[in-house]
C-alpha atoms as a PDB file:
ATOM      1  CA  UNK A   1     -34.561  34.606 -11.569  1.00  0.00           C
ATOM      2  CA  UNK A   2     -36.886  36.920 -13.787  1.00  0.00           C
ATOM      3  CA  UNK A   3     -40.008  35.080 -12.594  1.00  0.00           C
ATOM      4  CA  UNK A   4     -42.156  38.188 -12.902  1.00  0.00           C
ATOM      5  CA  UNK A   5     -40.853  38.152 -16.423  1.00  0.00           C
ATOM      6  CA  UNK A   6     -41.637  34.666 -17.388  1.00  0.00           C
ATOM      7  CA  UNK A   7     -45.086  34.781 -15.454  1.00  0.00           C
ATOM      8  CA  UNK A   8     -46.145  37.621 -18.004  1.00  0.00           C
ATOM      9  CA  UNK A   9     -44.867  36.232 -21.025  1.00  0.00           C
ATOM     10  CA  UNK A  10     -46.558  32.865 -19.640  1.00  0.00           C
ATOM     11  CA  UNK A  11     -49.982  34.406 -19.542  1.00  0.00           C
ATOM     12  CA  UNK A  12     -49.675  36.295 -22.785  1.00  0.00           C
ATOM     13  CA  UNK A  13     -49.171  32.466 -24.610  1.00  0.00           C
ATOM     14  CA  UNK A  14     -51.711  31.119 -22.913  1.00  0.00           C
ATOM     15  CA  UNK A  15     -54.376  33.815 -23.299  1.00  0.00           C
ATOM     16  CA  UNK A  16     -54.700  32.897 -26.645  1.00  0.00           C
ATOM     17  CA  UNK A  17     -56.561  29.692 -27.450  1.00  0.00           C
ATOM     18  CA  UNK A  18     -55.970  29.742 -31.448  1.00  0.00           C
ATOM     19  CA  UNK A  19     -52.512  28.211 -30.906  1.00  0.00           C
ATOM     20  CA  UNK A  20     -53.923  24.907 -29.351  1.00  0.00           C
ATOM     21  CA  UNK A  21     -57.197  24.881 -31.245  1.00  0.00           C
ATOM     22  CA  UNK A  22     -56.561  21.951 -33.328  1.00  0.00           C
ATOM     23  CA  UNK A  23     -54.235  19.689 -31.247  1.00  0.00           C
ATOM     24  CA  UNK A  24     -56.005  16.825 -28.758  1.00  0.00           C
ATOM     25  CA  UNK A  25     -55.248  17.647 -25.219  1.00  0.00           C
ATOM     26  CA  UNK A  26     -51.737  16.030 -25.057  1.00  0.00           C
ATOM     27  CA  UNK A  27     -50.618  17.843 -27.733  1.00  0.00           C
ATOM     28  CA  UNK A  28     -51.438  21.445 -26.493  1.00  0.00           C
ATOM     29  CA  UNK A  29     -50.093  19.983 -22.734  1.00  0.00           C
ATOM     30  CA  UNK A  30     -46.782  18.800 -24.346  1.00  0.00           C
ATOM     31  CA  UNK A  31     -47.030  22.159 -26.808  1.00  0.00           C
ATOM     32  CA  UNK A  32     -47.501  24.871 -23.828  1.00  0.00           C
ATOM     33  CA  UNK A  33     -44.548  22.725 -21.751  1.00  0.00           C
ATOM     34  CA  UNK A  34     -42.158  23.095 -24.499  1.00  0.00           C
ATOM     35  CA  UNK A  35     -42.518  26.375 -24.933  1.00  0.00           C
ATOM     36  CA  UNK A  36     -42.766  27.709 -20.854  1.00  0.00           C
ATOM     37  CA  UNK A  37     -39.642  25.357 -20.737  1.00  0.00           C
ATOM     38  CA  UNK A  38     -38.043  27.577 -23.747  1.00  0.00           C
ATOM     39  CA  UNK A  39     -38.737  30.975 -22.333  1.00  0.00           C
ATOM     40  CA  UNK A  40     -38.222  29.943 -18.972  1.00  0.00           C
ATOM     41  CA  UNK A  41     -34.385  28.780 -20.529  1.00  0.00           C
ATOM     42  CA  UNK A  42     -34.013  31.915 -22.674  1.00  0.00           C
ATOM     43  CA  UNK A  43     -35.260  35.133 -19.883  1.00  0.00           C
ATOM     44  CA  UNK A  44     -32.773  33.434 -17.252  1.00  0.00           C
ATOM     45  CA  UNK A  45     -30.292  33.511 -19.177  1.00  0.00           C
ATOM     46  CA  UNK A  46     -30.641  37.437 -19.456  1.00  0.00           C
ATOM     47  CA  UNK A  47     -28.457  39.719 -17.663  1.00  0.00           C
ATOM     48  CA  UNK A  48     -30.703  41.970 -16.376  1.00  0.00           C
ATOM     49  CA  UNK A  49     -34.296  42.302 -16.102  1.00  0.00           C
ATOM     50  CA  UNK A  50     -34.383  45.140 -19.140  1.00  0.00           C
ATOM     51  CA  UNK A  51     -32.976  42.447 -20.972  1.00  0.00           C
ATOM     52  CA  UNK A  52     -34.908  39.461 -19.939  1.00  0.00           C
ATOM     53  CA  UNK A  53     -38.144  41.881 -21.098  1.00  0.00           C
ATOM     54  CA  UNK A  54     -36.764  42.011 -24.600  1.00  0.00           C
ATOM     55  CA  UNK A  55     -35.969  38.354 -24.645  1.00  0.00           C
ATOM     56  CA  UNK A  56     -38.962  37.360 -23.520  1.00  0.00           C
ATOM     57  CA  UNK A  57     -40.771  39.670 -26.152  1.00  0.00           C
ATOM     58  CA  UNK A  58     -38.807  38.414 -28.774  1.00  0.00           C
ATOM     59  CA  UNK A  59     -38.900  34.506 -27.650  1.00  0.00           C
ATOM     60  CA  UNK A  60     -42.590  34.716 -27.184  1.00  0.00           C
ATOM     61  CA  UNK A  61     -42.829  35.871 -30.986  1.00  0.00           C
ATOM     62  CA  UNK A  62     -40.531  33.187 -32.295  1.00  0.00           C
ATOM     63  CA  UNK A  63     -42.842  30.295 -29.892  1.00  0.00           C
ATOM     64  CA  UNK A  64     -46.012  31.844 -31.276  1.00  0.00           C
ATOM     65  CA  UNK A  65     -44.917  30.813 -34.446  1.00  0.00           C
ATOM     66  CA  UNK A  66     -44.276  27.890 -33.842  1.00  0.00           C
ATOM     67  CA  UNK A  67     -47.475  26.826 -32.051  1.00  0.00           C
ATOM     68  CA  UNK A  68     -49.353  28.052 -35.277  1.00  0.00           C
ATOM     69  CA  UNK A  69     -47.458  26.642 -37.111  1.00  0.00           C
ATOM     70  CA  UNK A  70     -48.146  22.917 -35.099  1.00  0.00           C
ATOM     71  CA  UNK A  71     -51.366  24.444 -34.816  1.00  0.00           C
ATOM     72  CA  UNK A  72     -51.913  24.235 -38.366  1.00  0.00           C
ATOM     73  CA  UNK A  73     -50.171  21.229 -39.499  1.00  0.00           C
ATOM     74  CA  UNK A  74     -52.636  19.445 -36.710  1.00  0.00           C
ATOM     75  CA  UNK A  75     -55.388  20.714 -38.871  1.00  0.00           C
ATOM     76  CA  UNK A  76     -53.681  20.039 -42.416  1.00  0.00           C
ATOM     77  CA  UNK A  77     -51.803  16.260 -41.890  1.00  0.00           C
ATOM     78  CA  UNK A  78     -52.242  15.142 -38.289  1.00  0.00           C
ATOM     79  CA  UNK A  79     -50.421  12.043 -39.041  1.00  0.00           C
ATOM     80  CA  UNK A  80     -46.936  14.234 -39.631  1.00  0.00           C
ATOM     81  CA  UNK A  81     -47.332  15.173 -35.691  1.00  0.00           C
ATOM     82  CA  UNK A  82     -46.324  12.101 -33.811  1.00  0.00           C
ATOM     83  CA  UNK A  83     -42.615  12.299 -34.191  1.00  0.00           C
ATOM     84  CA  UNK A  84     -42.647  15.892 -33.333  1.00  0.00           C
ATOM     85  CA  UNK A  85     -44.403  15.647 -30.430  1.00  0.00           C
ATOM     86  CA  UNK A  86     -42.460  12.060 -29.080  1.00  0.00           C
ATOM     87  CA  UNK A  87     -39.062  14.343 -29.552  1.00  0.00           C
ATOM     88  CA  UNK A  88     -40.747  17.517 -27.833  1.00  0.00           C
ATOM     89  CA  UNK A  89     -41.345  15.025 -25.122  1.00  0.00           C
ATOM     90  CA  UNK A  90     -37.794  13.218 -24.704  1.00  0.00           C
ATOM     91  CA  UNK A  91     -36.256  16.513 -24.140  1.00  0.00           C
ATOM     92  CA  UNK A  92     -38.665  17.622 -21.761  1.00  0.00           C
ATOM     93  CA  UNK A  93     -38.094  14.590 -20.175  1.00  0.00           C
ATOM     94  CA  UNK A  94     -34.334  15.181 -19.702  1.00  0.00           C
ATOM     95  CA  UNK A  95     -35.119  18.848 -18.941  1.00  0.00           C
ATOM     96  CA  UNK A  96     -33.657  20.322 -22.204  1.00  0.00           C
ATOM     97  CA  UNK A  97     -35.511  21.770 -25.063  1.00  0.00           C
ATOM     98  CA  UNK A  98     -35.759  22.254 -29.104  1.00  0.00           C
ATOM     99  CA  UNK A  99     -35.564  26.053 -30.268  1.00  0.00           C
ATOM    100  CA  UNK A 100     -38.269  27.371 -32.328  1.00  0.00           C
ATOM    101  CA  UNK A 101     -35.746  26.913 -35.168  1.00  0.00           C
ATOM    102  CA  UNK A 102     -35.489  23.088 -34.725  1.00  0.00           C
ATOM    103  CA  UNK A 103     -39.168  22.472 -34.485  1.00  0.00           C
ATOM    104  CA  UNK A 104     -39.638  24.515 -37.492  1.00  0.00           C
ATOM    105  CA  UNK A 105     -37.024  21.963 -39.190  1.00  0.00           C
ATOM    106  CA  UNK A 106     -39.127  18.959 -37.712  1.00  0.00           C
ATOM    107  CA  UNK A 107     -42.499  20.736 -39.186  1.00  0.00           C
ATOM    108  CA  UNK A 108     -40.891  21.848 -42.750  1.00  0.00           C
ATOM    109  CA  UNK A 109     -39.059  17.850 -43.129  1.00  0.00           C
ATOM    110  CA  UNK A 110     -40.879  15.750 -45.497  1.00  0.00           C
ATOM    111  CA  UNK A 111     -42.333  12.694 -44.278  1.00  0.00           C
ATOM    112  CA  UNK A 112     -40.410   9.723 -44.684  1.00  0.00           C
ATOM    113  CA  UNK A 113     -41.281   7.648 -47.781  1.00  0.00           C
ATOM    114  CA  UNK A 114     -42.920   4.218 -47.033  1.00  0.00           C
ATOM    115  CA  UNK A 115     -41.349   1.151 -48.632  1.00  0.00           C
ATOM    116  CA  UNK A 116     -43.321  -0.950 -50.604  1.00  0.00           C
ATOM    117  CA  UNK A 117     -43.110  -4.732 -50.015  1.00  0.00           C
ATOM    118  CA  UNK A 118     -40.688  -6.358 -52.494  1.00  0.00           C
ATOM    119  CA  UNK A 119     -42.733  -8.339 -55.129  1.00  0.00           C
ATOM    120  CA  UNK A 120     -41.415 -11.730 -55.660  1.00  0.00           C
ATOM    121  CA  UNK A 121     -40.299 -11.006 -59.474  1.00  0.00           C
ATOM    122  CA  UNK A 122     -37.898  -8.457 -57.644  1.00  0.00           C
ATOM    123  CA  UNK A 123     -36.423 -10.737 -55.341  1.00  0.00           C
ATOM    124  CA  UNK A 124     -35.580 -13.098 -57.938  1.00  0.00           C
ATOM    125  CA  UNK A 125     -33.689 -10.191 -59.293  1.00  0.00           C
ATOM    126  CA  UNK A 126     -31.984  -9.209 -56.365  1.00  0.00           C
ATOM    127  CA  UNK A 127     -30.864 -12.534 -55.451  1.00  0.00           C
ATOM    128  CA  UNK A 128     -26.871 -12.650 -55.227  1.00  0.00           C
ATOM    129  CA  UNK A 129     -25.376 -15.886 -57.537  1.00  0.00           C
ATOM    130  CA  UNK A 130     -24.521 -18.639 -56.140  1.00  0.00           C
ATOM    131  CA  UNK A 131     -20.592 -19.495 -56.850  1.00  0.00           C
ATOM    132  CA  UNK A 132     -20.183 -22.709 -58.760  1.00  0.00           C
ATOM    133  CA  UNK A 133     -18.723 -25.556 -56.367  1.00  0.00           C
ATOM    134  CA  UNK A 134     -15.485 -27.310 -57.190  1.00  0.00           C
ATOM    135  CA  UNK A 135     -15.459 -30.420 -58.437  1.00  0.00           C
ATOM    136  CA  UNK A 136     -12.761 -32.733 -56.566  1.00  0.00           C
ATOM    137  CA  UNK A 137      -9.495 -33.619 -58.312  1.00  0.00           C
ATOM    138  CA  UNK A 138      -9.655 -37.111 -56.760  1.00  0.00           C
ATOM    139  CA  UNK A 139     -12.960 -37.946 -57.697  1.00  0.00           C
ATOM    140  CA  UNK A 140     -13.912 -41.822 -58.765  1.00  0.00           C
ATOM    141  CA  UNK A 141     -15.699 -42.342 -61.514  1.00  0.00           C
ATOM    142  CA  UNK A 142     -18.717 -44.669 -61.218  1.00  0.00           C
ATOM    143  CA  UNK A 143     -19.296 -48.128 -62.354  1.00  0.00           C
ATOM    144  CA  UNK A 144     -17.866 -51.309 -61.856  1.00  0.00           C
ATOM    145  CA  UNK A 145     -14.528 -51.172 -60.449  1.00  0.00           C
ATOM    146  CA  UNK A 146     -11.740 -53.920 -60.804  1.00  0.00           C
END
């Protein structure tokens, strides 16, 4: 609808090279999709084309931050990426898309804590009692029997 809009907020993001320096060449790809995909969501939505120029100047600002922040974290702890970029994927795939604000959650989540193997001692411990069996009322005792 606003395609001149998106074209020059487009070219603005992908003038600067900073935001991708870090990532391997999936990473920016799946990166710059997300965030065309964004802004392309947010200026249509706009009522007029006044309006899609202040959305788009505002979106682009909130993206930005986001890629440096990626950007960044690529550098820092690559191994914290994967999931981010898997989900970024998925919605792209069903043509939806994370705000800036839920990629910023992704970044800013801890990573999850791995489990050690339980050590035998600790099974032992964790092993649920057995319940004693009954003994049967009508039970014979052994031995010679008349």
């Amino acid at each position: 609808m606003y395609d001149n809009v998106l074209q020059n907020v487009v070219e603005q993001l992908l003038e600067d090279e900073r935001l991708r320096s870090n990532l391997q060449d999936e990473e920016a790809q799946t990166t710059t999709e997300w965030a065309i995909h964004y802004l392309g969501a947010q200026i249509n939505a706009a009522r007029d084309e006044s309006d899609a120029q202040q959305i788009g100047s505002r979106e682009l600002a909130r993206v930005r931050d986001v890629m440096r922040a990626i950007n960044q974290r690529a550098q820092a702890s690559p191994a914290a990426l994967p999931k981010i970029f898997a989900a970024m994927r998925e919605m792209l795939a069903q043509r939806q898309s994370h705000s800036p604000a839920q990629i910023e959650q992704m970044l800013s989540a801890p990573p999850a804590a791995k489990r050690k193997p339980a050590t035998k001692a600790k099974l032992k411990k964790e092993v649920v009692p057995r319940k004693p069996k009954k003994k049967s009322a009508a039970r014979k005792p052994k031995g010679k029997s008349r």
